[in-house]
N, C-alpha and C. Protein backbone atom coordinates (compact mmCIF):
# COMPACT_ATOMS: atom_id res chain seq x y z
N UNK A 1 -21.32 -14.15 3.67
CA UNK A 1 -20.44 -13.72 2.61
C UNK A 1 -20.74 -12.27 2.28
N UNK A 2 -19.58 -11.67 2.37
CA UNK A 2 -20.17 -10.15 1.59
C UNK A 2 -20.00 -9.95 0.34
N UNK A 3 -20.44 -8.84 -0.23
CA UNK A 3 -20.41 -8.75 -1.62
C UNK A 3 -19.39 -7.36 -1.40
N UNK A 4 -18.99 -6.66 -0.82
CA UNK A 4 -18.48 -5.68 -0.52
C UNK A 4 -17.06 -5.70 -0.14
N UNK A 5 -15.71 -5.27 -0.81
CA UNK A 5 -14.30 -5.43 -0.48
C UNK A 5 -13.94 -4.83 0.84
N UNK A 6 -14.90 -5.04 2.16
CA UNK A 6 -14.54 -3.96 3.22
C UNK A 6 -14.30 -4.67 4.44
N UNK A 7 -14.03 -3.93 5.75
CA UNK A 7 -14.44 -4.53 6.84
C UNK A 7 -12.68 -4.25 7.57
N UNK A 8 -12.65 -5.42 8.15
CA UNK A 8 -11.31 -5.66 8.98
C UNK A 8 -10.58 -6.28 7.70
N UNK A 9 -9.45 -5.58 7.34
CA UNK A 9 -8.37 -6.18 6.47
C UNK A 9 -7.19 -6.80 7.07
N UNK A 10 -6.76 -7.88 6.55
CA UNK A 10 -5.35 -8.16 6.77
C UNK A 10 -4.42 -7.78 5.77
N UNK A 11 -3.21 -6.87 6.50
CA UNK A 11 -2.46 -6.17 5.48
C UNK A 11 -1.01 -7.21 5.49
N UNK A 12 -0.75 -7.84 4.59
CA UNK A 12 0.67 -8.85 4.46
C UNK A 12 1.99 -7.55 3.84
N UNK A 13 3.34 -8.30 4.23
CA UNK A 13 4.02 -7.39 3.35
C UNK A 13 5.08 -8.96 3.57
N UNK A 14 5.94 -8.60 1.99
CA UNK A 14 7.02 -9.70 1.65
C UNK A 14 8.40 -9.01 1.07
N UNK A 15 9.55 -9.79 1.39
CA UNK A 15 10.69 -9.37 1.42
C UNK A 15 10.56 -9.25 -0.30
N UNK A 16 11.41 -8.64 -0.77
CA UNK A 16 11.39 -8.75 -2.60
C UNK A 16 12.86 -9.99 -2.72
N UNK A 17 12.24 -10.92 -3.46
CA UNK A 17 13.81 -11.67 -3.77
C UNK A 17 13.58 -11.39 -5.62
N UNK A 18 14.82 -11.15 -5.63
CA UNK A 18 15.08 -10.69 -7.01
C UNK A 18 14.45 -10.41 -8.13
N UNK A 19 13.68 -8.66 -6.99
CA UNK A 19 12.71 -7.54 -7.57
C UNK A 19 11.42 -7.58 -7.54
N UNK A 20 11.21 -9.52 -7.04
CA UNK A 20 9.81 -10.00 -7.11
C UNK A 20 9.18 -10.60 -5.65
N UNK A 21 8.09 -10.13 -5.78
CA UNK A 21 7.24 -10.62 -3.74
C UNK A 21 8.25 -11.88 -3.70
N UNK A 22 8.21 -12.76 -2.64
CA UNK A 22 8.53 -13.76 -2.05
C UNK A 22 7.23 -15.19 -1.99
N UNK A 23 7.62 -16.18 -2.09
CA UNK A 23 6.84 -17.15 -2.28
C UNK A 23 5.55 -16.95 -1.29
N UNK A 24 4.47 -17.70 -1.49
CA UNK A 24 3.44 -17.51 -0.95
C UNK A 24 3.43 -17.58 0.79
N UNK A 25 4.32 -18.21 0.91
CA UNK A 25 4.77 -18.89 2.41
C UNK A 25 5.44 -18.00 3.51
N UNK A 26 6.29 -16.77 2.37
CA UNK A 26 7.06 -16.21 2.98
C UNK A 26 6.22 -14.74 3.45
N UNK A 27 4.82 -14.18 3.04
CA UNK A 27 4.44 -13.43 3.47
C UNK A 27 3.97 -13.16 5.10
N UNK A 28 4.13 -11.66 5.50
CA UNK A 28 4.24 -11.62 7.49
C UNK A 28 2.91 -10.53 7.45
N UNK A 29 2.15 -11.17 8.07
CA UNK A 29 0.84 -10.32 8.63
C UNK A 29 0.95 -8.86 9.73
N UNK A 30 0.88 -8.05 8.84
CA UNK A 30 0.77 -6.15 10.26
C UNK A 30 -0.32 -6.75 11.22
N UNK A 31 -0.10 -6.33 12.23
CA UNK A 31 -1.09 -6.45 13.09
C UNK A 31 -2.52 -5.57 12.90
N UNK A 32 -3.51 -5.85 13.49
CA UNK A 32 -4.68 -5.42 13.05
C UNK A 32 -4.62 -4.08 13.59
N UNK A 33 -4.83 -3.31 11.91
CA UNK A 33 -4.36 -1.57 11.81
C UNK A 33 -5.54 -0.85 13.04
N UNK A 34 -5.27 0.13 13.43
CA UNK A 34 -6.06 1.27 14.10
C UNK A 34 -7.44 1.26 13.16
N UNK A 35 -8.67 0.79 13.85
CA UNK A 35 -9.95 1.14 13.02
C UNK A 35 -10.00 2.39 12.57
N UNK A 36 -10.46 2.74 11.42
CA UNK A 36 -10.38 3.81 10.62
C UNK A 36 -9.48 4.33 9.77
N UNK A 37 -8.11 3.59 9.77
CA UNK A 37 -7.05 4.23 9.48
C UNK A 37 -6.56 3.81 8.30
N UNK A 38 -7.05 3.03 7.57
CA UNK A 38 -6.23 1.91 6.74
C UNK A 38 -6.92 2.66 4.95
N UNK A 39 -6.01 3.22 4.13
CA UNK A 39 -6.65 4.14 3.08
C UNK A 39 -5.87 4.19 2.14
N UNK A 40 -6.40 3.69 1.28
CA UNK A 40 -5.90 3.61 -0.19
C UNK A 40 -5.89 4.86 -0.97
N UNK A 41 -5.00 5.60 -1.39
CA UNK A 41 -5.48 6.86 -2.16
C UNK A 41 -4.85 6.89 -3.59
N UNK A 42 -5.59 7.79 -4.47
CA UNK A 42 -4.88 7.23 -5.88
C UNK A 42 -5.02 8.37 -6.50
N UNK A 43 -3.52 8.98 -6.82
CA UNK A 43 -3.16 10.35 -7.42
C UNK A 43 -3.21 10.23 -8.74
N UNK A 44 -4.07 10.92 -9.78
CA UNK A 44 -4.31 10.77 -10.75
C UNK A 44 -2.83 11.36 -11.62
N UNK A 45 -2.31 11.08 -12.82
CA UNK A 45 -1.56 11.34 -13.55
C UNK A 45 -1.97 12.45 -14.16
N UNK A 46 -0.69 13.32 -13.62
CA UNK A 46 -0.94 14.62 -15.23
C UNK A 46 -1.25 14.43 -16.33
N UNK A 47 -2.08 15.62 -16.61
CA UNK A 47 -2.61 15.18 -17.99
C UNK A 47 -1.60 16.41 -19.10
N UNK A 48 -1.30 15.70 -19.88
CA UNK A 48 -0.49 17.04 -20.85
C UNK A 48 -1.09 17.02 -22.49
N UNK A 49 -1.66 18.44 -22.66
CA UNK A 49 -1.92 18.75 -23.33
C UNK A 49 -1.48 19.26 -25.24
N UNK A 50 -1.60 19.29 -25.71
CA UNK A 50 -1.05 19.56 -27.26
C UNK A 50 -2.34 20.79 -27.67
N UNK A 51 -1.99 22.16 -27.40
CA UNK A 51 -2.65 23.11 -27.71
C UNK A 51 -2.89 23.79 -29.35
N UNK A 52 -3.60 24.00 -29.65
CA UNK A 52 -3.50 24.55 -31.10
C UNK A 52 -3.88 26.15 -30.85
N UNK A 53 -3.68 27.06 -32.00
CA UNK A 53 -3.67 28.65 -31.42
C UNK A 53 -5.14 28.51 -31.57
N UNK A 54 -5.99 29.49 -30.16
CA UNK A 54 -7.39 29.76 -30.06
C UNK A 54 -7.85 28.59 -28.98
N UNK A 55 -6.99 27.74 -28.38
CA UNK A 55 -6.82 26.58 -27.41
C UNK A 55 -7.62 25.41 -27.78
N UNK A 56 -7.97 24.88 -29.20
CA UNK A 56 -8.11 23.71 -29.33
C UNK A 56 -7.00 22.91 -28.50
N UNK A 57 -7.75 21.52 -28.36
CA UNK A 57 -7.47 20.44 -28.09
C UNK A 57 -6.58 19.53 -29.21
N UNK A 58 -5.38 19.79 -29.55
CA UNK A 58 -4.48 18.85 -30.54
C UNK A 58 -4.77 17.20 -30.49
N UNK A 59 -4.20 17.23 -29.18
CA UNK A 59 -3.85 15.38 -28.59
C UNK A 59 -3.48 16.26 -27.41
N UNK A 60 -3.63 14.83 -26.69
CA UNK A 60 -3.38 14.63 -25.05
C UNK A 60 -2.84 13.29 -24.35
N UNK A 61 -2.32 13.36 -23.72
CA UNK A 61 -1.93 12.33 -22.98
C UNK A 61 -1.96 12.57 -21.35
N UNK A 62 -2.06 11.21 -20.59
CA UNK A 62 -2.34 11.34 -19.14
C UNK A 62 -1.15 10.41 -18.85
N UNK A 63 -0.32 10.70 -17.85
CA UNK A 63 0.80 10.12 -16.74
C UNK A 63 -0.03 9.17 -16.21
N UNK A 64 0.91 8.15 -15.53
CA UNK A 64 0.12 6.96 -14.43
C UNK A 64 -0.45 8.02 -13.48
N UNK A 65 -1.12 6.84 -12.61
CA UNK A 65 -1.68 7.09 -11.29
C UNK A 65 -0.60 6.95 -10.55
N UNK A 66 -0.63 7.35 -9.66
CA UNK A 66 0.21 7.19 -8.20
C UNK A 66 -0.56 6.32 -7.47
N UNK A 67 -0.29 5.60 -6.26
CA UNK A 67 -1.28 4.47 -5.09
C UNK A 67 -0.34 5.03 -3.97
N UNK A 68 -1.24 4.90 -3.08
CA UNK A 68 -0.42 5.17 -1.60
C UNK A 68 -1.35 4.40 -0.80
N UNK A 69 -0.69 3.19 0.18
CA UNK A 69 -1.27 2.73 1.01
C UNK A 69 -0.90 3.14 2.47
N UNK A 70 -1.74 3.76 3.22
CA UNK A 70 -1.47 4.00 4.77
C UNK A 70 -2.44 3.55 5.37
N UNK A 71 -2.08 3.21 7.21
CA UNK A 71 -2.36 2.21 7.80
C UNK A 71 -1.48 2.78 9.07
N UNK A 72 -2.20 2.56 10.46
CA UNK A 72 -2.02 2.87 11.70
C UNK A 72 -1.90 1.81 12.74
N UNK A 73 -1.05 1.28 13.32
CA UNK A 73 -0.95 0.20 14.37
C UNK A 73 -0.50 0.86 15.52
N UNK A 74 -1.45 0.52 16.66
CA UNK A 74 -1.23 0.34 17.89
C UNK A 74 0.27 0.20 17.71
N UNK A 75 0.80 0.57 19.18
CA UNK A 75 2.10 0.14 19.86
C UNK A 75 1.88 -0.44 21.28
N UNK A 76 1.71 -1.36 21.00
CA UNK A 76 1.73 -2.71 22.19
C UNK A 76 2.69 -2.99 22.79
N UNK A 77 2.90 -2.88 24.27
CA UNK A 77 3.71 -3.66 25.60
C UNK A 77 4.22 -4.82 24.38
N UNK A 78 5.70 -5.22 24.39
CA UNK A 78 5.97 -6.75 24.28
C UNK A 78 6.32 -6.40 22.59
N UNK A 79 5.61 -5.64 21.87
CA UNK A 79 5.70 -6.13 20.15
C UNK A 79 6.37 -4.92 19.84
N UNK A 80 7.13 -5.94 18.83
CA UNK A 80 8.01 -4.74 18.16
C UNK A 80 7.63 -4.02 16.65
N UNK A 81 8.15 -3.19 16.46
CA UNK A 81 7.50 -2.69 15.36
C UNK A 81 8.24 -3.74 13.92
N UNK A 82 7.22 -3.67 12.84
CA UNK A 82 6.78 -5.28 12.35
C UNK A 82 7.61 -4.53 11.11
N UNK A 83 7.97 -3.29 10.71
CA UNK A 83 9.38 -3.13 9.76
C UNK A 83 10.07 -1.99 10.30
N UNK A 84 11.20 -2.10 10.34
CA UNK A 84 12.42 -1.51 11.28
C UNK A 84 12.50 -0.18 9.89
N UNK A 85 12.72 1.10 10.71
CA UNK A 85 12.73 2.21 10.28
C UNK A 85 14.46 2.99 10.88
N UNK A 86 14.74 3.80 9.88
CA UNK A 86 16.25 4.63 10.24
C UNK A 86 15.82 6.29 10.11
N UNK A 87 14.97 6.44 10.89
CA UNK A 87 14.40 7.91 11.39
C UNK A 87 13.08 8.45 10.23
N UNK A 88 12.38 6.89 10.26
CA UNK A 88 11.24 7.71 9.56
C UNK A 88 11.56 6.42 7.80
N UNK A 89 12.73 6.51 7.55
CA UNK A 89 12.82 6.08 6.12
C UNK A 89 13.25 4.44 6.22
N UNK A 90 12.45 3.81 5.44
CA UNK A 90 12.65 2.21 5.06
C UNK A 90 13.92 2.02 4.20
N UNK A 91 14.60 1.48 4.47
CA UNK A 91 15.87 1.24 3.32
C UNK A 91 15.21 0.37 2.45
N UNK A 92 14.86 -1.19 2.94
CA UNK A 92 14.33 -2.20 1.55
C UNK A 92 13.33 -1.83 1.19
N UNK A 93 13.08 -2.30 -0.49
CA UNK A 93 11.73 -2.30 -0.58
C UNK A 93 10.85 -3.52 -0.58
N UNK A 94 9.86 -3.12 -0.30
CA UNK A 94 8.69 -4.70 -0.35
C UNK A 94 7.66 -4.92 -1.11
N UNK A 95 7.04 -5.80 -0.90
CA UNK A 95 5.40 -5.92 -1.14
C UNK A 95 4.96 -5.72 -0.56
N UNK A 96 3.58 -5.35 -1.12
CA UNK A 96 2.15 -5.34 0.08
C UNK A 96 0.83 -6.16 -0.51
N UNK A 97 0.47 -6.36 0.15
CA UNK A 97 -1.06 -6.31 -0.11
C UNK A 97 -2.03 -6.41 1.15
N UNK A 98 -3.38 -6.13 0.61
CA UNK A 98 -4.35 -6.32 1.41
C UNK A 98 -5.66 -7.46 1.04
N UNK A 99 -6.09 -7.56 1.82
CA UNK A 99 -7.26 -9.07 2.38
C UNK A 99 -8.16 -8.38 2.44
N UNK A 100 -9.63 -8.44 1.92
CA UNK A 100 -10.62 -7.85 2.81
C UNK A 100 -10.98 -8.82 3.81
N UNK A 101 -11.82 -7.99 4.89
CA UNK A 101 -12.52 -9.19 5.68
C UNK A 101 -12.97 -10.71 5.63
N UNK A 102 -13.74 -10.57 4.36
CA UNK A 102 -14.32 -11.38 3.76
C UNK A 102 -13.26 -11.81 2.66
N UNK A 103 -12.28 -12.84 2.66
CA UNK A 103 -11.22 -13.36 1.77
C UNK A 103 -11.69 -13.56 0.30
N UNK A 104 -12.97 -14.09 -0.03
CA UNK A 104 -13.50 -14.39 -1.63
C UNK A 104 -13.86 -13.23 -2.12
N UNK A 105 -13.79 -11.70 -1.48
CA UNK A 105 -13.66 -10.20 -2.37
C UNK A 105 -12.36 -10.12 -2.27
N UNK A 106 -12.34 -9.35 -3.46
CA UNK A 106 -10.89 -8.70 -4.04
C UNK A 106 -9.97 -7.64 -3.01
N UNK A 107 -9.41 -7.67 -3.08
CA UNK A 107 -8.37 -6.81 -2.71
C UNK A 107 -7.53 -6.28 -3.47
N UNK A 108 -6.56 -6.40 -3.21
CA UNK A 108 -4.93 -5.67 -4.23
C UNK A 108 -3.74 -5.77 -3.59
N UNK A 109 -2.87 -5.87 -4.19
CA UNK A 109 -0.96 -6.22 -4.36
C UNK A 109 -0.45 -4.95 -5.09
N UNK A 110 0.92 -4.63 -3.96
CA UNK A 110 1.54 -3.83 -4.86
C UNK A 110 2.81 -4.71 -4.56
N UNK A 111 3.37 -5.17 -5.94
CA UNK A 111 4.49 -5.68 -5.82
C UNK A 111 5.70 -5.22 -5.61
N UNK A 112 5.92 -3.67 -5.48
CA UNK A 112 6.87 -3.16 -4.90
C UNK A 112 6.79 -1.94 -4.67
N UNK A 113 6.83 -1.46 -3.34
CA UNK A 113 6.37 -0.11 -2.74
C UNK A 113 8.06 0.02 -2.08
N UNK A 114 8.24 1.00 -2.19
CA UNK A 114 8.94 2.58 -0.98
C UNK A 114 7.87 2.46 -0.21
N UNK A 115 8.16 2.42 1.52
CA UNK A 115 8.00 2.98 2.74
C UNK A 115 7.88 3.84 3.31
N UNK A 116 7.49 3.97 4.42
CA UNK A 116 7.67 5.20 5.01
C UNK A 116 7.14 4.92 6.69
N UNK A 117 7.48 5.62 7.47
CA UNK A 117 7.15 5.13 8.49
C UNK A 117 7.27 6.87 9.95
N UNK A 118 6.31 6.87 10.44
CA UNK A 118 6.04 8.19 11.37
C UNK A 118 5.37 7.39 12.62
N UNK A 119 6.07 7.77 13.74
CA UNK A 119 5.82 7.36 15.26
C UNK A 119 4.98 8.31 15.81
N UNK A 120 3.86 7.63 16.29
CA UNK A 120 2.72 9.23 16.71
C UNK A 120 2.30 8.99 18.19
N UNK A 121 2.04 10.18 18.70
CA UNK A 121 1.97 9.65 20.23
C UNK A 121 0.24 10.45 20.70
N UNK A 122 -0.69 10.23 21.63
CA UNK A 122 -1.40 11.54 22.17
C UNK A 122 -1.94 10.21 23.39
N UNK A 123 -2.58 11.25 24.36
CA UNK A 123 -2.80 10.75 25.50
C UNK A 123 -4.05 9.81 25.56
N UNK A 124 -5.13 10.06 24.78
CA UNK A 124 -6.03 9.31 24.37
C UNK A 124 -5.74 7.83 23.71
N UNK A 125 -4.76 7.56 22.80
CA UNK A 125 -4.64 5.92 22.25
C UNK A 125 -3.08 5.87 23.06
N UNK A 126 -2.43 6.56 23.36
CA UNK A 126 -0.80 6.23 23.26
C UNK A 126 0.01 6.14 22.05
N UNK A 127 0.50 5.27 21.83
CA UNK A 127 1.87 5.46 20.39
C UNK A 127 1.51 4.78 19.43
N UNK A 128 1.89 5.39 18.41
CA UNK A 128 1.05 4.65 17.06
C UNK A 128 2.22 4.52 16.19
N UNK A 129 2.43 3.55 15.32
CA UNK A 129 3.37 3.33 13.99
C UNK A 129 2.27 3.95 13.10
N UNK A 130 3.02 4.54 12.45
CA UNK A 130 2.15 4.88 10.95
C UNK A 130 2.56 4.31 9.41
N UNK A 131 2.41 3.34 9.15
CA UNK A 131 2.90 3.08 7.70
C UNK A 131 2.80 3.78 6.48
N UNK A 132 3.37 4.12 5.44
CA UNK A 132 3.03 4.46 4.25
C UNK A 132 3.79 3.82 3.31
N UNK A 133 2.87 3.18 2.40
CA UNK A 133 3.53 2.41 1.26
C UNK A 133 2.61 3.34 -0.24
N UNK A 134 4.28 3.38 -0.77
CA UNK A 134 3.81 3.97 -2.38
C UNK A 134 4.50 2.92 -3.24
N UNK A 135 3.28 2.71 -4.11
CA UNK A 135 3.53 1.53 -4.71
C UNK A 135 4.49 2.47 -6.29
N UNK A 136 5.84 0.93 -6.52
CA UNK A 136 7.03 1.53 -7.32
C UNK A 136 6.33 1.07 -9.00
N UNK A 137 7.02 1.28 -9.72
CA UNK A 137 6.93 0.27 -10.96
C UNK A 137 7.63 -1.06 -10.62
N UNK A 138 7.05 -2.09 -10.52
CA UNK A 138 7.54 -3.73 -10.55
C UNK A 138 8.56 -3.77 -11.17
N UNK A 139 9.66 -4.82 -11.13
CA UNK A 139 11.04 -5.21 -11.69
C UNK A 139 9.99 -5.69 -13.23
N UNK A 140 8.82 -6.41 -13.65
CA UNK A 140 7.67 -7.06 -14.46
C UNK A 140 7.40 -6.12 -15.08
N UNK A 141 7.86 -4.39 -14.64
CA UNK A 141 7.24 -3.22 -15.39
C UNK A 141 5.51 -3.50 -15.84
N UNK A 142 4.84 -4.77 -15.16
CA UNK A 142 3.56 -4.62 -14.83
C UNK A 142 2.94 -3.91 -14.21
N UNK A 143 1.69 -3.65 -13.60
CA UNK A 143 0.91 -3.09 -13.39
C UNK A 143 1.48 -2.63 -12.00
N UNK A 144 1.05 -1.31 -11.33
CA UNK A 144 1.72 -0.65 -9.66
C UNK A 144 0.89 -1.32 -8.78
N UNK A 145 -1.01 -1.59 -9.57
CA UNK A 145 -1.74 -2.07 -8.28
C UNK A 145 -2.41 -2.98 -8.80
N UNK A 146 -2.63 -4.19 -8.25
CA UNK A 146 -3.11 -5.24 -8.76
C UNK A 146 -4.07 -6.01 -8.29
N UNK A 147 -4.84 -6.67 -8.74
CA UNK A 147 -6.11 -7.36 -7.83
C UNK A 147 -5.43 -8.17 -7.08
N UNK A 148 -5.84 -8.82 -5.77
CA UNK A 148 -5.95 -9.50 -5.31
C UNK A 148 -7.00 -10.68 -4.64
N UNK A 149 -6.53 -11.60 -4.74
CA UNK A 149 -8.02 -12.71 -4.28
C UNK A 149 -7.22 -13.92 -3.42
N UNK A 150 -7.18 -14.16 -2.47
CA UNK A 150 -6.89 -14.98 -1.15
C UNK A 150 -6.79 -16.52 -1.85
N UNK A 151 -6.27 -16.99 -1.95
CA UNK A 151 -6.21 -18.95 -2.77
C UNK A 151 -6.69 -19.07 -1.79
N UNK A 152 -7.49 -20.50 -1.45
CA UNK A 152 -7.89 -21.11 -0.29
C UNK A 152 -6.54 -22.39 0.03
């Protein structure tokens, strides 16, 4: 068992039925991403300030975070690419989430991300899908990124 959210992830993504993931049943497994590639990044929210003359500090407030999930898959003889792209841009939007290795650590759900998708080529691996998911505000106007933990 690890104590650590790391390792080989399984990344799921689900159709949205009306604004919300799809039943537990209906989620489709990415194939196992390019080692190294799989990166969560999290853009901190502007912070805006309320200045007083001589630049005290009035009040302040900070914007959300931003989340961006990217992730690299092989392009394999036989398999097709696992969400269909119209030159780069996803029309639907989906869910995501990720698994760690170890299923009883946490992970995270974004219940509704914008896409993105870049075809990469070099002579060393061959062709790569590149995913990018930015997680939206939920139809729930809940939370953009959310824990996740595997039910048994």
């Amino acid at each position: 068992m690890a104590v650590l959210s790391w390792g080989k992830p399984t990344i799921q993504y689900a159709d949205l039925s009306n604004g919300y993931p799809s039943q537990e049943g209906d989620w489709h497994d990415f194939p196992v991403p390019v080692q190294g590639t799989t990166t969560l990044d999290t853009a901190e929210g502007d912070s805006v300030q309320a200045l007083e003359e001589g630049g005290g500090v009035v009040d302040a407030y900070t914007n959300k975070s931003q989340f961006t999930l990217t992730f690299e898959l092989f392009e394999k003889k036989g398999e097709s690419q696992p969400i269909m792209d119209d030159d780069g841009v996803v029309i639907k939007n989906y869910a995501i989430r990720l698994i760690p290795e170890d299923p009883t650590c946490t992970g995270f759900e974004m219940a509704k991300v914008s896409m993105t998708y870049r075809h990469t080529w070099n002579a060393a691996d061959g062709g790569r899908h590149v995913y990018t998911a930015t997680a939206l505000v939920p139809d729930d106007k809940g939370k953009m990124l959310r824990p996740y933990i595997k039910q048994s």
